[in-house]
PDB file of N, CA and C in Angstrom:
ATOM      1  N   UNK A   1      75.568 109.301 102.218  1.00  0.00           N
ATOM      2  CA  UNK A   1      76.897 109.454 102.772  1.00  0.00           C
ATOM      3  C   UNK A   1      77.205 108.345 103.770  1.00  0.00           C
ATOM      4  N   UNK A   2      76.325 107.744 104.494  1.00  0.00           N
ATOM      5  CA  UNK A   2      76.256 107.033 105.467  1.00  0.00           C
ATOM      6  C   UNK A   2      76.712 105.841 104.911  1.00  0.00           C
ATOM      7  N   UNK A   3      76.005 105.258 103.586  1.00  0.00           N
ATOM      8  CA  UNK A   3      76.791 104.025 103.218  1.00  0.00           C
ATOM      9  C   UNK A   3      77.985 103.719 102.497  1.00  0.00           C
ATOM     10  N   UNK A   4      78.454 104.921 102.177  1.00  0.00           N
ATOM     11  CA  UNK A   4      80.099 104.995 101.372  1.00  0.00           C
ATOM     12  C   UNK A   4      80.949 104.818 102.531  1.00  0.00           C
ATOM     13  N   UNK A   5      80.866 106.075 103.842  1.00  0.00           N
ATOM     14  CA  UNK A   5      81.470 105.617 105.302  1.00  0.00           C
ATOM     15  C   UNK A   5      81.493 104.039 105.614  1.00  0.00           C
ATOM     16  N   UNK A   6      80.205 103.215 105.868  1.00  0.00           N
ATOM     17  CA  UNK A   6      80.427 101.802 105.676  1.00  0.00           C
ATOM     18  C   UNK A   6      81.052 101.131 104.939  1.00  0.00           C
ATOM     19  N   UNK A   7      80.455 101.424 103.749  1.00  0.00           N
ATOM     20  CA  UNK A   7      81.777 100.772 102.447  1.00  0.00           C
ATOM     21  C   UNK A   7      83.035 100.959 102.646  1.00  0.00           C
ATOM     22  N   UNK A   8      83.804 102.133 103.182  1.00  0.00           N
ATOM     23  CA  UNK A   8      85.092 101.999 103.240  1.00  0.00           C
ATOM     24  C   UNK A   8      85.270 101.590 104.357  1.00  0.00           C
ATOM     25  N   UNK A   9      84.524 101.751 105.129  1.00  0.00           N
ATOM     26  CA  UNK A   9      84.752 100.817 106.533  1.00  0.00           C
ATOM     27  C   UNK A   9      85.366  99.364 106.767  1.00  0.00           C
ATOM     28  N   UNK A  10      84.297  99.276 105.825  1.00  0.00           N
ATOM     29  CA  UNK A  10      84.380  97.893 105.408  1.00  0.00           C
ATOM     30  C   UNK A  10      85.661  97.340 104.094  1.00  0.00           C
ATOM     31  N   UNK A  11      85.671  98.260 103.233  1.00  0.00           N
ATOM     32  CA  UNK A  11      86.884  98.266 102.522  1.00  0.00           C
ATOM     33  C   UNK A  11      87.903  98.175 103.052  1.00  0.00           C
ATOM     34  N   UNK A  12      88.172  98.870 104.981  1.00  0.00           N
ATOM     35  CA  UNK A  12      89.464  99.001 105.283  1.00  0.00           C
ATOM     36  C   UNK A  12      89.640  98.204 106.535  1.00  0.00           C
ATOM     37  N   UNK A  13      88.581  97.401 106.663  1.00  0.00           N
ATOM     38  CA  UNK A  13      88.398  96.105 107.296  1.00  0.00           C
ATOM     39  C   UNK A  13      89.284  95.103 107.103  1.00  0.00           C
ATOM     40  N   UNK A  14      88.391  94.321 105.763  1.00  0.00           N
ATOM     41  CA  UNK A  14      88.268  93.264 104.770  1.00  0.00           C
ATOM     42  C   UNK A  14      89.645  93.516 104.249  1.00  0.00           C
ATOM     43  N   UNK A  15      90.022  94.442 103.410  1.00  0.00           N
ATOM     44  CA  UNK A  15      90.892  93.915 102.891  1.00  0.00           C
ATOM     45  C   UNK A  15      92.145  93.574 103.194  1.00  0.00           C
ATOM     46  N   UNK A  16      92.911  94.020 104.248  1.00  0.00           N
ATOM     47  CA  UNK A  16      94.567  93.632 104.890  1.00  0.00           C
ATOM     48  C   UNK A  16      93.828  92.324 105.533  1.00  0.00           C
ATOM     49  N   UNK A  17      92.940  92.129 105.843  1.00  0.00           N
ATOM     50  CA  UNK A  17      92.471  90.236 106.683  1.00  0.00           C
ATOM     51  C   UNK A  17      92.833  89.474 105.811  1.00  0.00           C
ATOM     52  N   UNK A  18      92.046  90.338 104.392  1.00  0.00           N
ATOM     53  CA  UNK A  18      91.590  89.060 102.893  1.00  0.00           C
ATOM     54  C   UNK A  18      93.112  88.871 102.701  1.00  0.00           C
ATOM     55  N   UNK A  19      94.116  89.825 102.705  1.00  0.00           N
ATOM     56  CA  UNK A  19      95.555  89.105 102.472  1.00  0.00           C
ATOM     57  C   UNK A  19      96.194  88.568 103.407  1.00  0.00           C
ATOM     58  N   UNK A  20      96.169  88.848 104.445  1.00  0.00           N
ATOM     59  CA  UNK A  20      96.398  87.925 105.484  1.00  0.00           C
ATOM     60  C   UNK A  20      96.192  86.655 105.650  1.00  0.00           C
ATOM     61  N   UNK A  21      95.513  86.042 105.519  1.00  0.00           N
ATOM     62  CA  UNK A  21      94.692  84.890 105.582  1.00  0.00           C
ATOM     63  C   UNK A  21      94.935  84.295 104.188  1.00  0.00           C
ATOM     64  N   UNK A  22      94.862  85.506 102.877  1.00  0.00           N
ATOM     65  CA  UNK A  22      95.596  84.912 101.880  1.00  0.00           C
ATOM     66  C   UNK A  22      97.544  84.046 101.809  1.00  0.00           C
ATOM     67  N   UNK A  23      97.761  85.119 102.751  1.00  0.00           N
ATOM     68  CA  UNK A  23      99.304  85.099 102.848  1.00  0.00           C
ATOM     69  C   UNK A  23      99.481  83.593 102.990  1.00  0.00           C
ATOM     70  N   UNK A  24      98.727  83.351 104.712  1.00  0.00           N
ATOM     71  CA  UNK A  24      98.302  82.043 105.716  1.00  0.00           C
ATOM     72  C   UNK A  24      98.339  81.289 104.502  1.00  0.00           C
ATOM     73  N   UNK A  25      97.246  80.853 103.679  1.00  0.00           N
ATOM     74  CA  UNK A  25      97.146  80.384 102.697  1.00  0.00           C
ATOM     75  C   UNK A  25      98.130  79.564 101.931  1.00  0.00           C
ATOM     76  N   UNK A  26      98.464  80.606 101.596  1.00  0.00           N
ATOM     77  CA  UNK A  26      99.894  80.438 100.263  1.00  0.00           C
ATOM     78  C   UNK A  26     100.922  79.627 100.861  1.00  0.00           C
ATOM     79  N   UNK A  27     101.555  80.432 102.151  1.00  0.00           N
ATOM     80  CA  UNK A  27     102.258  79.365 103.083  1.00  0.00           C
ATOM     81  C   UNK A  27     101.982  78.423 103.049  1.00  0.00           C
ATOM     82  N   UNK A  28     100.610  78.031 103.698  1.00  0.00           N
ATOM     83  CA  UNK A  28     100.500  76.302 103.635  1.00  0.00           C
ATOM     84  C   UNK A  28     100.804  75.462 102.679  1.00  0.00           C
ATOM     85  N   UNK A  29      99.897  76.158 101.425  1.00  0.00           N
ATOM     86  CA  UNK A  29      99.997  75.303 100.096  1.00  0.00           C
ATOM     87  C   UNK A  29     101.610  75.221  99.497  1.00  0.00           C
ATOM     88  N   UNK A  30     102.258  76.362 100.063  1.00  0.00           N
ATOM     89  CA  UNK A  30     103.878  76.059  99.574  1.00  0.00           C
ATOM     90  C   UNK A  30     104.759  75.248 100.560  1.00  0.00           C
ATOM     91  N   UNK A  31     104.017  74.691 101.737  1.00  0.00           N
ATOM     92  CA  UNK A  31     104.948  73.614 102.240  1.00  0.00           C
ATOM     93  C   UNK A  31     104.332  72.181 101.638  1.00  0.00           C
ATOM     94  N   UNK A  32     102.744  72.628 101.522  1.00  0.00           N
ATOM     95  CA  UNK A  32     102.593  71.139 100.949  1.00  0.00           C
ATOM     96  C   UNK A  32     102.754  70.955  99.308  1.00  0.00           C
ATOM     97  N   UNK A  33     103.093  71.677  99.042  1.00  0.00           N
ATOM     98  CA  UNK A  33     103.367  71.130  97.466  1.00  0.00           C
ATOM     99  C   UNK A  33     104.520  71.464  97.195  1.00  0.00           C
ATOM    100  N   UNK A  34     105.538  71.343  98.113  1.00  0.00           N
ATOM    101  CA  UNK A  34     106.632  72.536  97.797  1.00  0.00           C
ATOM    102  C   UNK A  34     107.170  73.289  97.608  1.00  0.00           C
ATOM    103  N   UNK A  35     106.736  74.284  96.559  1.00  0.00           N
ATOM    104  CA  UNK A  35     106.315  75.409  95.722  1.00  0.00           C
ATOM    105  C   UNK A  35     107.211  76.442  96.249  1.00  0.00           C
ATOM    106  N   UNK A  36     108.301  77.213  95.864  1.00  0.00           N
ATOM    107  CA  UNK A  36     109.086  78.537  96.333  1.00  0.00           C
ATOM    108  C   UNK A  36     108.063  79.271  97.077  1.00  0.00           C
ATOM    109  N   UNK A  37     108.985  79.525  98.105  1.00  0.00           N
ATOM    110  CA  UNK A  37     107.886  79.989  99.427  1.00  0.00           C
ATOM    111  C   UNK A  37     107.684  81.775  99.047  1.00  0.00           C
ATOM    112  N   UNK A  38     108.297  82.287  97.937  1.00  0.00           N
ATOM    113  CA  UNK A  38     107.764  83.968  97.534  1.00  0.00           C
ATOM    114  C   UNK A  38     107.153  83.639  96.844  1.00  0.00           C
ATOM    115  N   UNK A  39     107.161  82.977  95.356  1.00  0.00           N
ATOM    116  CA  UNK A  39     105.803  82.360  94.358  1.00  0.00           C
ATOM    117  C   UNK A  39     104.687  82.387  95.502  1.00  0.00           C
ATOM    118  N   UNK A  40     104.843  81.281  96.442  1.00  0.00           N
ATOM    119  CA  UNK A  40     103.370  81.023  96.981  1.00  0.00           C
ATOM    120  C   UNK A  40     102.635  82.223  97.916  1.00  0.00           C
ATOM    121  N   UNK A  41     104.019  82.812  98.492  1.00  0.00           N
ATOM    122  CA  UNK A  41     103.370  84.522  99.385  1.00  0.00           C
ATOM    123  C   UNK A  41     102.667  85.147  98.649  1.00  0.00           C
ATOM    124  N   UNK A  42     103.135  85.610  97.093  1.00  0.00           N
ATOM    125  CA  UNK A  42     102.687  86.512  96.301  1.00  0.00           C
ATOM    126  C   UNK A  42     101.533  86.128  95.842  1.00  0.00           C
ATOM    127  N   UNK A  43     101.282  84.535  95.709  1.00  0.00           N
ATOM    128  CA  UNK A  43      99.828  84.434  94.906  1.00  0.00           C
ATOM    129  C   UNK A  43      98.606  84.305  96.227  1.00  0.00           C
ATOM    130  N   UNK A  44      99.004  83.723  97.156  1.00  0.00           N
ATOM    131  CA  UNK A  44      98.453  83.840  98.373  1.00  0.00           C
ATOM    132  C   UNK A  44      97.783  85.430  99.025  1.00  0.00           C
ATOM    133  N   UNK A  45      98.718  86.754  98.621  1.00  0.00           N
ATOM    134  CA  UNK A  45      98.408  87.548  98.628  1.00  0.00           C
ATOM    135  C   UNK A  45      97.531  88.468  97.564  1.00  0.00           C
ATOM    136  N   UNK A  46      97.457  87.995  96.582  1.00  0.00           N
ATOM    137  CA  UNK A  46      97.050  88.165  95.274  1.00  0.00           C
ATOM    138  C   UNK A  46      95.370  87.830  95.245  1.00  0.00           C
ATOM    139  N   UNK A  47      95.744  86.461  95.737  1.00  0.00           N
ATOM    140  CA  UNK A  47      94.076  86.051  95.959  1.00  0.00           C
ATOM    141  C   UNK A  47      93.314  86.316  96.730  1.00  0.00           C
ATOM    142  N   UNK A  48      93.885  87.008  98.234  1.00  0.00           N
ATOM    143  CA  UNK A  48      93.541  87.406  99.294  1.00  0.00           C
ATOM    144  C   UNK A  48      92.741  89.123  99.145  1.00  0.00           C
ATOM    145  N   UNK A  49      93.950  89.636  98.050  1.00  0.00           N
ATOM    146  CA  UNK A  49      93.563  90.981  97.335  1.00  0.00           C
ATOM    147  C   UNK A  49      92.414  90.733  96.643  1.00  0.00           C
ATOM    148  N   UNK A  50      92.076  89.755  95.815  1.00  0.00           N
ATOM    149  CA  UNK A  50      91.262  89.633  94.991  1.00  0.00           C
ATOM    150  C   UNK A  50      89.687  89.477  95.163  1.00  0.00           C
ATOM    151  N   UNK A  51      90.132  88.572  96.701  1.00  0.00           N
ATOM    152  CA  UNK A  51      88.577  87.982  97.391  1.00  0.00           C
ATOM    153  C   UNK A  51      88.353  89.259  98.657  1.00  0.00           C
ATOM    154  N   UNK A  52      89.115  89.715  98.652  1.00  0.00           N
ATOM    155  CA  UNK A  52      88.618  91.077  99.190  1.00  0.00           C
ATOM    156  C   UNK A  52      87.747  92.220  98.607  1.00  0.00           C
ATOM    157  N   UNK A  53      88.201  92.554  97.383  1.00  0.00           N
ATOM    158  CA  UNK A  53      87.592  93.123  96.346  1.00  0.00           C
ATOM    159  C   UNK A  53      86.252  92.520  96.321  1.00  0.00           C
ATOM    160  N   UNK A  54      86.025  91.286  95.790  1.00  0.00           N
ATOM    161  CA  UNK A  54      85.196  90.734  95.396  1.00  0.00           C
ATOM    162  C   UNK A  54      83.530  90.832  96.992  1.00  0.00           C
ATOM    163  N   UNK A  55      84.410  91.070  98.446  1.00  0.00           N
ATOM    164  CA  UNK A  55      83.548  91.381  99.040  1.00  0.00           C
ATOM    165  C   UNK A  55      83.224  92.349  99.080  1.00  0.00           C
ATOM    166  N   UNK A  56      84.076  93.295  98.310  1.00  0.00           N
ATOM    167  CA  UNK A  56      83.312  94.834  98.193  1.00  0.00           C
ATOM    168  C   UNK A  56      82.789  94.951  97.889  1.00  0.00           C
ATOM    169  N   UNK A  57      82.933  94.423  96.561  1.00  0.00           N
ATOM    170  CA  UNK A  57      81.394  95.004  95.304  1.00  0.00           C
ATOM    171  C   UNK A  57      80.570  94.205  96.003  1.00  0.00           C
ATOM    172  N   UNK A  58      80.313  93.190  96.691  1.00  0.00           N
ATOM    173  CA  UNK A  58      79.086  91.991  96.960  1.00  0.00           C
ATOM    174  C   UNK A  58      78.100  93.261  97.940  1.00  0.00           C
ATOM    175  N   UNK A  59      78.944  93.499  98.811  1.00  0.00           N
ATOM    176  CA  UNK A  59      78.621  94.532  99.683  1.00  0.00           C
ATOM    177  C   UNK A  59      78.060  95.324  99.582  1.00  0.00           C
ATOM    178  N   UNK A  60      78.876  95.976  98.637  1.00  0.00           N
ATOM    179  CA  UNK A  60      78.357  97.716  98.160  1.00  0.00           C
ATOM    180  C   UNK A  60      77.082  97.805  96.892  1.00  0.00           C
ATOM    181  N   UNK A  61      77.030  96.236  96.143  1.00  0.00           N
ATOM    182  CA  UNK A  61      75.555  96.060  95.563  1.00  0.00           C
ATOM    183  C   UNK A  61      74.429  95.751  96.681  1.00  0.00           C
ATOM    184  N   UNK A  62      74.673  94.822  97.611  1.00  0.00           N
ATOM    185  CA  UNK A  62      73.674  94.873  98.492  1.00  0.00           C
ATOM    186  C   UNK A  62      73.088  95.678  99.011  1.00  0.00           C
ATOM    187  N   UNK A  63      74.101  97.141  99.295  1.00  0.00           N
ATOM    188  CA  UNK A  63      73.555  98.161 100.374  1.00  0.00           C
ATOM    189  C   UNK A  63      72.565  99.299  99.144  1.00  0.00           C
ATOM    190  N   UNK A  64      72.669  98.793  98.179  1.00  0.00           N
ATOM    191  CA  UNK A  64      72.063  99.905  96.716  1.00  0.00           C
ATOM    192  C   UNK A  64      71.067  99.270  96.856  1.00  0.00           C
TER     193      UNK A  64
END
């Protein structure tokens, strides 16, 4: 029980940062390449969603 509590801990950590920072992201790359500044929010957030995830499972195999 102790490490599912962590896992979501950590699930509810990680992931609004991972889009955050995704968001950050997207912004930048849509002033420097131009790019419609909602295209670049959404994929910025997308990837942010994605690499969040991706620290879950990293996580939640480690603690098994």
């Amino acid at each position: 029980m102790d490490n599912s509590k962590n896992a979501n801990n950590l699930m509810t950590i990680v992931m609004p940062l991972c889009m955050v920072l995704g968001c950050i992201i997207g912004i930048i790359l849509g002033i420097v390449f131009q790019l419609n500044l909602l295209l670049s929010i959404t994929i910025g957030i997308i990837l942010g969603f994605a690499s969040g995830i991706i620290a879950y499972v990293i996580y939640s195999i480690k603690e098994k």
